[in-house]
PDB file of N, CA and C in Angstrom:
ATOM      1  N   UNK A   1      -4.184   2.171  -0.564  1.00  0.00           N
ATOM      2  CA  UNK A   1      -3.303   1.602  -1.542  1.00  0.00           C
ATOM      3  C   UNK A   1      -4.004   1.627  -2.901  1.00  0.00           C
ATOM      4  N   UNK A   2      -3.258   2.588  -3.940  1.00  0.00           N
ATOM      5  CA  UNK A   2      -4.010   2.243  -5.175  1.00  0.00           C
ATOM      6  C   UNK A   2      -3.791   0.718  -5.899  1.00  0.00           C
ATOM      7  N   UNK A   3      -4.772   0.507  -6.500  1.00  0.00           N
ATOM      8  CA  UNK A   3      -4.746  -0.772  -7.655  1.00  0.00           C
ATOM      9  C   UNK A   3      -3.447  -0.793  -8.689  1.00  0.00           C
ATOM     10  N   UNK A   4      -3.121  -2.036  -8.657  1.00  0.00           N
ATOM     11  CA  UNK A   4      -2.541  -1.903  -9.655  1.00  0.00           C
ATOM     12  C   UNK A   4      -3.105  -1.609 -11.398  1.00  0.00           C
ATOM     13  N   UNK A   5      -1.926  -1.320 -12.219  1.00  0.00           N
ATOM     14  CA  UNK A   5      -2.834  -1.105 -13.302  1.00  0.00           C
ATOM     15  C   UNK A   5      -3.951  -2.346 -14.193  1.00  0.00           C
ATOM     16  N   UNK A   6      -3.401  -3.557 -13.833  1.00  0.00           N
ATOM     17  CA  UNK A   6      -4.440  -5.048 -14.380  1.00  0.00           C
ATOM     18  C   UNK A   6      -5.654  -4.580 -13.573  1.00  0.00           C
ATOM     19  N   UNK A   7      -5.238  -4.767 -11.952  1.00  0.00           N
ATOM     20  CA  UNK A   7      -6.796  -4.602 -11.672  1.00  0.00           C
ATOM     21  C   UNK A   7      -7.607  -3.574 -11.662  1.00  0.00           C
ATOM     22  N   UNK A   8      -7.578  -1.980 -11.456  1.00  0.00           N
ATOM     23  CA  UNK A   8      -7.967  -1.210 -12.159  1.00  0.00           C
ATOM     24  C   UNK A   8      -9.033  -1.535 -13.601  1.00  0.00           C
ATOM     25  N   UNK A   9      -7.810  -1.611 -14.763  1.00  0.00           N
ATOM     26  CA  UNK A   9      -8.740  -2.273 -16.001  1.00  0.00           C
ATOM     27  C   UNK A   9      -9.564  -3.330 -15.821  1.00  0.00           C
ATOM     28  N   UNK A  10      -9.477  -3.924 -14.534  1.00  0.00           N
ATOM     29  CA  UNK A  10     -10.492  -4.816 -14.600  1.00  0.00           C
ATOM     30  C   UNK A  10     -11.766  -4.375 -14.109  1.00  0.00           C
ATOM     31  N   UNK A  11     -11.769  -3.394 -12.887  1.00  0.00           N
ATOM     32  CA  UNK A  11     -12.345  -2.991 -12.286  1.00  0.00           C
ATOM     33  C   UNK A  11     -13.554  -2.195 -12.955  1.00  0.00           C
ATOM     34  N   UNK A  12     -12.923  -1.363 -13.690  1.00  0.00           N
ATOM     35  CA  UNK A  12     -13.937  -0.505 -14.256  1.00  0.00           C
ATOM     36  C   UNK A  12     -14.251  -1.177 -15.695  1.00  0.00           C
ATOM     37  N   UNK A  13     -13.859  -2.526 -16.213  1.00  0.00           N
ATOM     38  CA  UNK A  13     -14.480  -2.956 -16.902  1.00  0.00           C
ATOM     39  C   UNK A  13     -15.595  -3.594 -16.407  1.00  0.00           C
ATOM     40  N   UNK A  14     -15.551  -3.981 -15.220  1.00  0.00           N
ATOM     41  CA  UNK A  14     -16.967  -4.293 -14.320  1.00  0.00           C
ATOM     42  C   UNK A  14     -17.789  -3.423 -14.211  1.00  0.00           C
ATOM     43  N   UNK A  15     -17.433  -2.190 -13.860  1.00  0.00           N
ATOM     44  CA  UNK A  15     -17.890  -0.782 -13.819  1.00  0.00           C
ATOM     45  C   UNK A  15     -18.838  -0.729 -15.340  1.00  0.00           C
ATOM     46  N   UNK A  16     -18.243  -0.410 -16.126  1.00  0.00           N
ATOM     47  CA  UNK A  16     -18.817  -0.548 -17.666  1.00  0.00           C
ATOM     48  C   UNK A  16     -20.032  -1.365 -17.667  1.00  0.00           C
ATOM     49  N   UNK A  17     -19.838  -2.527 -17.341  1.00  0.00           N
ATOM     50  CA  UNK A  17     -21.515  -3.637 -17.384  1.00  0.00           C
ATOM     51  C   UNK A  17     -22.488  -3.542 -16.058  1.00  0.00           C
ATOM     52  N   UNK A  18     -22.233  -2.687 -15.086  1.00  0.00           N
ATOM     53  CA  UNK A  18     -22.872  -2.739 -13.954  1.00  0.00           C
ATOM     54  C   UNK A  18     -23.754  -1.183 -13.859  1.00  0.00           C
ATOM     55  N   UNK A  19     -24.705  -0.971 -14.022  1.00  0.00           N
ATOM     56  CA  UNK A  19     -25.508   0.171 -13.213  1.00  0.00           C
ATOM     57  C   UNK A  19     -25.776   0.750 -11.786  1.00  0.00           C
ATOM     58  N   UNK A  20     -25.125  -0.554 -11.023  1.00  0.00           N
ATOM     59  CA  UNK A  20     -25.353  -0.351  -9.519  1.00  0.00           C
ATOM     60  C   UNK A  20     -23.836  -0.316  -9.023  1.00  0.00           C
ATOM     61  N   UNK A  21     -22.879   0.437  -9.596  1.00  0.00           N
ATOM     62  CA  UNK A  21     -21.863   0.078  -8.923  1.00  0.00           C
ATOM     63  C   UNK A  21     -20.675   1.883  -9.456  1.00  0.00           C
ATOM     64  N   UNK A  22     -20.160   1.779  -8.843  1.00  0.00           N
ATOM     65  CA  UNK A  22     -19.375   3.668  -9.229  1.00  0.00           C
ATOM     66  C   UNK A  22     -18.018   3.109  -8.228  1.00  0.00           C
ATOM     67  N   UNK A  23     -17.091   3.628  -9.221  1.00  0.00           N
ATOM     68  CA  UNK A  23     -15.942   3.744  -8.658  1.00  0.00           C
ATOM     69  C   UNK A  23     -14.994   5.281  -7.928  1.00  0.00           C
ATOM     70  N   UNK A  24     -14.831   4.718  -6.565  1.00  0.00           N
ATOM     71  CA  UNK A  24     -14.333   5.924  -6.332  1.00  0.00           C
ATOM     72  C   UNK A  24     -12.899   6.146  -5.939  1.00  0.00           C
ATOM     73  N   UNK A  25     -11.997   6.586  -7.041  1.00  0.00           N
ATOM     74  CA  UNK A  25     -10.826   6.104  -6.457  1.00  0.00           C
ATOM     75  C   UNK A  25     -10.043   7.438  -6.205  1.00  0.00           C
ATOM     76  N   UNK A  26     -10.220   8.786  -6.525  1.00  0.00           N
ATOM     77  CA  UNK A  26      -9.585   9.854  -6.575  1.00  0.00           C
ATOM     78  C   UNK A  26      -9.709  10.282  -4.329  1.00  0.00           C
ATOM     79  N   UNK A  27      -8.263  10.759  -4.316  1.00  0.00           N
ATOM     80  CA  UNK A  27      -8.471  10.602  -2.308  1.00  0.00           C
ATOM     81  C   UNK A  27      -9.793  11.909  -2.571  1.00  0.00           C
ATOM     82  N   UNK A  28     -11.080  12.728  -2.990  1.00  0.00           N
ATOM     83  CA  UNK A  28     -11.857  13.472  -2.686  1.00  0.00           C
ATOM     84  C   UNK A  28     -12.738  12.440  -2.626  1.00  0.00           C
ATOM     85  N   UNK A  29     -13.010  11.486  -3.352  1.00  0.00           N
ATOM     86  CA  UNK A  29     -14.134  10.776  -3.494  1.00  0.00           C
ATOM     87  C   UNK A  29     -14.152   9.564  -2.494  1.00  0.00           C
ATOM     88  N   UNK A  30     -12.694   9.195  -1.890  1.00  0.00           N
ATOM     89  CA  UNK A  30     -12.516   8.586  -1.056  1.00  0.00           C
ATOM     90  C   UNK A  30     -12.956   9.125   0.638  1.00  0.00           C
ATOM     91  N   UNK A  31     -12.556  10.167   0.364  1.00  0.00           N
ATOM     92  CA  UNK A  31     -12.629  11.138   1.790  1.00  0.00           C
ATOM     93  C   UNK A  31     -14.107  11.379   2.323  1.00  0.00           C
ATOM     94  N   UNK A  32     -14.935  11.716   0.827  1.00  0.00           N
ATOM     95  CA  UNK A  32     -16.297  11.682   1.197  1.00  0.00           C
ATOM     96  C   UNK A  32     -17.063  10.382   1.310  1.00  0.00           C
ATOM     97  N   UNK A  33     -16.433   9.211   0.982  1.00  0.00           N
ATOM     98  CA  UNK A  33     -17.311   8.028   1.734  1.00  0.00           C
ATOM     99  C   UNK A  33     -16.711   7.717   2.759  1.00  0.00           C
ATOM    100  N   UNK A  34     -15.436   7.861   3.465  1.00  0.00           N
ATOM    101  CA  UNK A  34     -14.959   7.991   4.529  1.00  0.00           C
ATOM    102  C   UNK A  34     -15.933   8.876   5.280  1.00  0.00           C
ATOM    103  N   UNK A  35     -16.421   9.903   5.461  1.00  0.00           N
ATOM    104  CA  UNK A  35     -17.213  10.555   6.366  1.00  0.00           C
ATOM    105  C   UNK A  35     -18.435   9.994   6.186  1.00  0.00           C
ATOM    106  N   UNK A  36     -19.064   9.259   5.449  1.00  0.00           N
ATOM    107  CA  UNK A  36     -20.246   9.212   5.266  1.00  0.00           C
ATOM    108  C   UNK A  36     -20.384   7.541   5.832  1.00  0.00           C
ATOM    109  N   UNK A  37     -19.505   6.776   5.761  1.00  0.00           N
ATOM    110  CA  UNK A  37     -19.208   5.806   6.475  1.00  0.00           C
ATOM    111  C   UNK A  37     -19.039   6.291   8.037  1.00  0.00           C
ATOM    112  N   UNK A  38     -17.945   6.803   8.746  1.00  0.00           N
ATOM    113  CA  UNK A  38     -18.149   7.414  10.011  1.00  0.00           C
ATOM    114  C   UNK A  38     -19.366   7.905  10.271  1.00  0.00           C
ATOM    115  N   UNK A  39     -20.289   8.453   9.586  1.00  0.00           N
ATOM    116  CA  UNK A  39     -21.446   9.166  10.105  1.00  0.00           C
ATOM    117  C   UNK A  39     -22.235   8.139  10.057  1.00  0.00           C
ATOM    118  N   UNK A  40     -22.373   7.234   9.455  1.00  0.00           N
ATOM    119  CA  UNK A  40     -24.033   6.652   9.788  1.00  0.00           C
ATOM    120  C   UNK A  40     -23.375   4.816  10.732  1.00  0.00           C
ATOM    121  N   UNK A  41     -21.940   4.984  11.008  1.00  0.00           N
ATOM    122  CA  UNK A  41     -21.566   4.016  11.898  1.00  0.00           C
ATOM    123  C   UNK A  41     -21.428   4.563  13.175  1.00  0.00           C
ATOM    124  N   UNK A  42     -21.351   5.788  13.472  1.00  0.00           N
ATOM    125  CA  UNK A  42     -21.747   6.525  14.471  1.00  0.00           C
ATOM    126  C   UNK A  42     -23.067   6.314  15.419  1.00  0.00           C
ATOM    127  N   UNK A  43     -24.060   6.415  14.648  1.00  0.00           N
ATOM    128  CA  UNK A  43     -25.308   6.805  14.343  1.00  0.00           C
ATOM    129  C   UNK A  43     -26.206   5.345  14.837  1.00  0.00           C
ATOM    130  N   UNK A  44     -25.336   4.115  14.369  1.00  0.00           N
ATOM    131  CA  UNK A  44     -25.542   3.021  14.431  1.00  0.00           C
ATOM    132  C   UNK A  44     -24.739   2.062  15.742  1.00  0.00           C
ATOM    133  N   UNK A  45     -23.890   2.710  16.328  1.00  0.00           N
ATOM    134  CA  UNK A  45     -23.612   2.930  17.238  1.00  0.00           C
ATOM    135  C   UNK A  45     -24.359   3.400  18.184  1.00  0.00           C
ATOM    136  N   UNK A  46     -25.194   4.023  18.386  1.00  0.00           N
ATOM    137  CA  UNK A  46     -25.750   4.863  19.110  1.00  0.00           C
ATOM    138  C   UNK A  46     -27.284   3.764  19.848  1.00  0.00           C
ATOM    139  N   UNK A  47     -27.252   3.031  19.228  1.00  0.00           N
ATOM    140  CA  UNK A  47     -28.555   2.017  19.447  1.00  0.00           C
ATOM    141  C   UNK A  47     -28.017   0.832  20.479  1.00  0.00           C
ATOM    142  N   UNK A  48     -28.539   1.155  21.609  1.00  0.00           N
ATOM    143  CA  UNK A  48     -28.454  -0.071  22.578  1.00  0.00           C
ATOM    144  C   UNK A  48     -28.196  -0.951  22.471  1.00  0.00           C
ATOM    145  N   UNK A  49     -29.010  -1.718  21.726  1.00  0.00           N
ATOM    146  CA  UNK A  49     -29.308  -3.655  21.415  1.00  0.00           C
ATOM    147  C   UNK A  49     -27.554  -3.686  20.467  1.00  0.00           C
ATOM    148  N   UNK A  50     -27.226  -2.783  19.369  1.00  0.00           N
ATOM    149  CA  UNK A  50     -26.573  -2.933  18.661  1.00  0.00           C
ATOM    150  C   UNK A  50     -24.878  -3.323  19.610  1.00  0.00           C
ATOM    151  N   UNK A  51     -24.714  -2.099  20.851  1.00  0.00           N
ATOM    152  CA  UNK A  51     -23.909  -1.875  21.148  1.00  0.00           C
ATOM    153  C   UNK A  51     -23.823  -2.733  22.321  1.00  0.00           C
ATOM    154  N   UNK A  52     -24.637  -3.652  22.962  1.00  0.00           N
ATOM    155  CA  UNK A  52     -24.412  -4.584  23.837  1.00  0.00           C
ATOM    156  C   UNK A  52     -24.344  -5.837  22.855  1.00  0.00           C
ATOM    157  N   UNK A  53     -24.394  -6.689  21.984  1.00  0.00           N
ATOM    158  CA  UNK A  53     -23.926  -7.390  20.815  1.00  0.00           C
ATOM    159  C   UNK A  53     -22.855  -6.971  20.390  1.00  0.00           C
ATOM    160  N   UNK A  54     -22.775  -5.969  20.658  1.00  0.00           N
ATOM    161  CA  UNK A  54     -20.628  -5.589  19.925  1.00  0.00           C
ATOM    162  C   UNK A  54     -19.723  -6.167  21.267  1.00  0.00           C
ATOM    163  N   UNK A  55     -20.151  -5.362  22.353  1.00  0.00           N
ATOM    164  CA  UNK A  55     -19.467  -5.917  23.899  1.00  0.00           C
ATOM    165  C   UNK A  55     -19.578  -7.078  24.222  1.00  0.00           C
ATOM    166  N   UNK A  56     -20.660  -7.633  24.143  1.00  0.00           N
ATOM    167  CA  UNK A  56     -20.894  -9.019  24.315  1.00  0.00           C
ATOM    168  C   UNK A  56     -19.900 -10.186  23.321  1.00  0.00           C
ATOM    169  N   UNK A  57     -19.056  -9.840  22.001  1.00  0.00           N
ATOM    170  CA  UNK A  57     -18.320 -10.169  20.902  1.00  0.00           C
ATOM    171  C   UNK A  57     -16.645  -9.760  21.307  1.00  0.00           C
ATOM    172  N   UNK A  58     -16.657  -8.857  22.245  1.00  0.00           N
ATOM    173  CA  UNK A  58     -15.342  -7.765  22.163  1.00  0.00           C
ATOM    174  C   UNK A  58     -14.557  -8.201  23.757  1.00  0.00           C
ATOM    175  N   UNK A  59     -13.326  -9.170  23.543  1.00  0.00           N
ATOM    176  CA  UNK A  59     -12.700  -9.431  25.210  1.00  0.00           C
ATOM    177  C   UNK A  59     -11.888  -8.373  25.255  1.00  0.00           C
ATOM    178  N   UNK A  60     -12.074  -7.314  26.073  1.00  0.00           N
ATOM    179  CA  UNK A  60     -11.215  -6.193  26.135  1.00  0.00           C
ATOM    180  C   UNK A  60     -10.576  -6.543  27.490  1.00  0.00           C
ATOM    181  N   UNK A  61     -10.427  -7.382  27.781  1.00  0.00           N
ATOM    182  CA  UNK A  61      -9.422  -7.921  29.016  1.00  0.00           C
ATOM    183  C   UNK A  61      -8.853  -9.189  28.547  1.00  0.00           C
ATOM    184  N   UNK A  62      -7.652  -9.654  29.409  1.00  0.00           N
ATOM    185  CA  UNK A  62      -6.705 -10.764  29.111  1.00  0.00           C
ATOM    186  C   UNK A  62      -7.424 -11.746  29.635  1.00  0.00           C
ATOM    187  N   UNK A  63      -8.117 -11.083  31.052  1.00  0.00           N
ATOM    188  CA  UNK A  63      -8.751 -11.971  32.402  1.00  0.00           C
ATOM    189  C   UNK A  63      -9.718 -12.890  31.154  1.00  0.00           C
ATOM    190  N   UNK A  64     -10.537 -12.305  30.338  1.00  0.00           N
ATOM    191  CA  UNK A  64     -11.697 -12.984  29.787  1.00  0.00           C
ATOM    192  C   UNK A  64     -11.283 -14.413  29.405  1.00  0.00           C
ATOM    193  N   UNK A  65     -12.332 -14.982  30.425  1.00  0.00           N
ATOM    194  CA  UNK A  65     -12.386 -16.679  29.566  1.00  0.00           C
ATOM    195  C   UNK A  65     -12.374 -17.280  28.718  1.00  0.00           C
ATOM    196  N   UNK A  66     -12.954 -15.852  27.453  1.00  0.00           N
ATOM    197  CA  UNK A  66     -12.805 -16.729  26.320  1.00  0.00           C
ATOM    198  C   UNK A  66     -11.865 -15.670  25.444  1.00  0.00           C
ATOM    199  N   UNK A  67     -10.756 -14.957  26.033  1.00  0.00           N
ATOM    200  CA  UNK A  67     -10.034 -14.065  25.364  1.00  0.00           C
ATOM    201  C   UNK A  67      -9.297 -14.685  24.167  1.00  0.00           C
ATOM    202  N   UNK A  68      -8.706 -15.827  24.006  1.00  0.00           N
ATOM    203  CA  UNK A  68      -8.182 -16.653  23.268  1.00  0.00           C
ATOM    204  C   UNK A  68      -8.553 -17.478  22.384  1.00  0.00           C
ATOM    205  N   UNK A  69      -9.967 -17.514  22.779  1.00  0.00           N
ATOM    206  CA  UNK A  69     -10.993 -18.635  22.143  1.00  0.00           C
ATOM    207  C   UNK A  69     -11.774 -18.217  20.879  1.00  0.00           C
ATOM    208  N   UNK A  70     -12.625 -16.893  21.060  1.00  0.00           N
ATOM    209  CA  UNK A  70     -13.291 -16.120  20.374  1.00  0.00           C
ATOM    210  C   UNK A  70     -13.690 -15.049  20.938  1.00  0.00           C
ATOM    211  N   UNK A  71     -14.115 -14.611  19.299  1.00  0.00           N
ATOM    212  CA  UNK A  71     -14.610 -12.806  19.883  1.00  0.00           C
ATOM    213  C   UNK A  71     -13.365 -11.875  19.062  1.00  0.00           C
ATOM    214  N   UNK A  72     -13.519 -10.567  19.441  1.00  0.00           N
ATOM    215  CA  UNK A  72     -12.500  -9.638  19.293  1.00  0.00           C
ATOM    216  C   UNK A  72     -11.934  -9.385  20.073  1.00  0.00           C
ATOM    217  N   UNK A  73     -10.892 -10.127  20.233  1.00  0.00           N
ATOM    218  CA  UNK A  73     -10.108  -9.722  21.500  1.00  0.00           C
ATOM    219  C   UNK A  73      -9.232  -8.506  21.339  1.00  0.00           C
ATOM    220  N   UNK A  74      -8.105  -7.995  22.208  1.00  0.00           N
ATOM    221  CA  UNK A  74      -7.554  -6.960  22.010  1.00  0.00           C
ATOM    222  C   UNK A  74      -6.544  -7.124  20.711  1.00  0.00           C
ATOM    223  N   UNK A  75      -5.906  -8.161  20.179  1.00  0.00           N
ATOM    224  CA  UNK A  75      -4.958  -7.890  19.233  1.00  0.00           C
ATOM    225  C   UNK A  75      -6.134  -8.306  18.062  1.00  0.00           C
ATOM    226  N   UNK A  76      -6.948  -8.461  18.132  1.00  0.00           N
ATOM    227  CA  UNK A  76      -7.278  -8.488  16.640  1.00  0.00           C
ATOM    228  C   UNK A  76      -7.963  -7.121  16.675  1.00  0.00           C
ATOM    229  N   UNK A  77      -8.216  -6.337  17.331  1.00  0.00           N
ATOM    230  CA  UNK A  77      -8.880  -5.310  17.348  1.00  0.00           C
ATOM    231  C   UNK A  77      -7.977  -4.042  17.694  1.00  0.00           C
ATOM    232  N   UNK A  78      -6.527  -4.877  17.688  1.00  0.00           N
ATOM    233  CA  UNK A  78      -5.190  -3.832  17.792  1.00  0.00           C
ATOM    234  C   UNK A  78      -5.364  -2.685  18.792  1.00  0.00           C
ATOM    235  N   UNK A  79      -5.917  -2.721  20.002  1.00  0.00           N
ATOM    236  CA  UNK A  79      -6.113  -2.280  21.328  1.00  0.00           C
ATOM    237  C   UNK A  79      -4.887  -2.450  22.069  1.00  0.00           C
ATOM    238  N   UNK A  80      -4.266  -1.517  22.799  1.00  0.00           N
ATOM    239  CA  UNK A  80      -3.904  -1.658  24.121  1.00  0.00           C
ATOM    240  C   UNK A  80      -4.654  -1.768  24.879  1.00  0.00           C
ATOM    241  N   UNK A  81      -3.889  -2.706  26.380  1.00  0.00           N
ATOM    242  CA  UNK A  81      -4.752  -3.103  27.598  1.00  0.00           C
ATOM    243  C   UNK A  81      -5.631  -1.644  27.903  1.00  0.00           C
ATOM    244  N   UNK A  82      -5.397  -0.326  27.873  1.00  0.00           N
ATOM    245  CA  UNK A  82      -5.607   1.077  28.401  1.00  0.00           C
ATOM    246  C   UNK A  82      -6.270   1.366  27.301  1.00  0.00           C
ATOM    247  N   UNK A  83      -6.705   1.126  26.068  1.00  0.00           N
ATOM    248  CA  UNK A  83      -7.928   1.497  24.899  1.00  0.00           C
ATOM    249  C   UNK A  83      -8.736   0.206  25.333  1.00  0.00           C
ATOM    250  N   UNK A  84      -8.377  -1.249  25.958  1.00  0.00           N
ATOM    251  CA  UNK A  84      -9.599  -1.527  25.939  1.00  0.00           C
ATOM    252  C   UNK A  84     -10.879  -1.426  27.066  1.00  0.00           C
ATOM    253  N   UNK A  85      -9.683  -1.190  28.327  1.00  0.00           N
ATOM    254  CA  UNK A  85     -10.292  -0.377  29.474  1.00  0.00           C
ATOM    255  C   UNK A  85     -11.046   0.509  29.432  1.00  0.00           C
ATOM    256  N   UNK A  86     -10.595   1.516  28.499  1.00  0.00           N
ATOM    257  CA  UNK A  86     -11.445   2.652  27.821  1.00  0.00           C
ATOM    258  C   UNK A  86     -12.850   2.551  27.190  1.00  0.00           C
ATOM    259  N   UNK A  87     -12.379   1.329  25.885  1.00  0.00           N
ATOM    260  CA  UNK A  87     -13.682   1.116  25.618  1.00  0.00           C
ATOM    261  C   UNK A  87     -14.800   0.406  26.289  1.00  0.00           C
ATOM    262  N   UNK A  88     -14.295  -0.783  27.059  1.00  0.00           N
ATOM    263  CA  UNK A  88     -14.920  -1.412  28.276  1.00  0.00           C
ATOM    264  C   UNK A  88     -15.907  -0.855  28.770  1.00  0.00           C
ATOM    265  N   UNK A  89     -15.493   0.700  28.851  1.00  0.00           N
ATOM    266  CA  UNK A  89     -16.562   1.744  29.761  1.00  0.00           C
ATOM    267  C   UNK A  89     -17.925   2.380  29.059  1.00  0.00           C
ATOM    268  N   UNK A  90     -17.937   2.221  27.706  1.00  0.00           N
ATOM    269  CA  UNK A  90     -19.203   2.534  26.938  1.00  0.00           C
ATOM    270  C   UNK A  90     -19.749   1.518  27.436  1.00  0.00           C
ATOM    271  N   UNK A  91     -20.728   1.835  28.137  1.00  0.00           N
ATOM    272  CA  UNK A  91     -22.117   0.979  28.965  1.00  0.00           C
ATOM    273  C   UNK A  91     -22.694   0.346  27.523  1.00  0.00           C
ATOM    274  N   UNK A  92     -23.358  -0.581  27.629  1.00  0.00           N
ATOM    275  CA  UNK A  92     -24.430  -0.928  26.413  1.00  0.00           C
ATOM    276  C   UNK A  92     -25.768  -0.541  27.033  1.00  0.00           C
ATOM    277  N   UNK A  93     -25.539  -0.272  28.255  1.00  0.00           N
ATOM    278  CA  UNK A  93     -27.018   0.764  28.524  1.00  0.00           C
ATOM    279  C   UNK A  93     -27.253   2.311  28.579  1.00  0.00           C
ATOM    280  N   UNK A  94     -26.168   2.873  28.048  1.00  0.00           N
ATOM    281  CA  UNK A  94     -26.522   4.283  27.945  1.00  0.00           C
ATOM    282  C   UNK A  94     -26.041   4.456  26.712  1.00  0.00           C
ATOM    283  N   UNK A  95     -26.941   5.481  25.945  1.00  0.00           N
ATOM    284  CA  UNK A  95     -26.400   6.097  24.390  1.00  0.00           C
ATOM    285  C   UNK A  95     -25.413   6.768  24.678  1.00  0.00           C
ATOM    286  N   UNK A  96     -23.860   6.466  23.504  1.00  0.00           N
ATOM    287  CA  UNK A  96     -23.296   7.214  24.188  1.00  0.00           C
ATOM    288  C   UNK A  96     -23.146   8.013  22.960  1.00  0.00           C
ATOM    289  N   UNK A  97     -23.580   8.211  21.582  1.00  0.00           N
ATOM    290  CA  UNK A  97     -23.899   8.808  20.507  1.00  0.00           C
ATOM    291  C   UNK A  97     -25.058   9.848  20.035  1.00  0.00           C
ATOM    292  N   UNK A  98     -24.796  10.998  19.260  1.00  0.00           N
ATOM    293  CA  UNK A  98     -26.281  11.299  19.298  1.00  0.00           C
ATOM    294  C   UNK A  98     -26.441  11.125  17.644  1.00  0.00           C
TER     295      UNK A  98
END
């Protein structure tokens, strides 16, 4: 969704006083932090400890005790019962990334 035009002008008037900050709003410049985001969440993915702390957070069943309570359950994580079955199956003991 682009900005509207207020926030825009606001935006890159922030832009203007900041050195640590670049706006990328054209869809090429979008597309390439889109991949570059996928690639190093991939990547980060790929680390054991990381990916048993995601499962351990994630009720990909209804059965779960605390499906309602906390965590990511399937509708906040907009899963069907059959994507979370799916994901269920990435072990947190095997890489499943390279």
């Amino acid at each position: 969704m682009a900005p509207t035009p207020e926030a825009r002008r606001s935006i890159e008037a922030l832009e203007g006083r900041r050195d640590d900050l670049a706006l990328a709003l054209s869809p090429k410049d979008i597309a390439v932090l889109a991949r570059l985001n996928d690639d190093a969440s991939l990547r980060f993915y790929g680390h054991s400890p990381y990916r048993r702390e995601l499962l351990g957070w994630m009720r990909l069943s209804r059965r779960h005790p605390d499906f309602a309570r906390d965590g990511l359950n399937l509708e906040a994580l907009q899963l069907s019962g059959f994507e979370g079955a799916a994901a269920g199956g990435f072990s947190a003991a095997r890489p499943c990334f390279a």
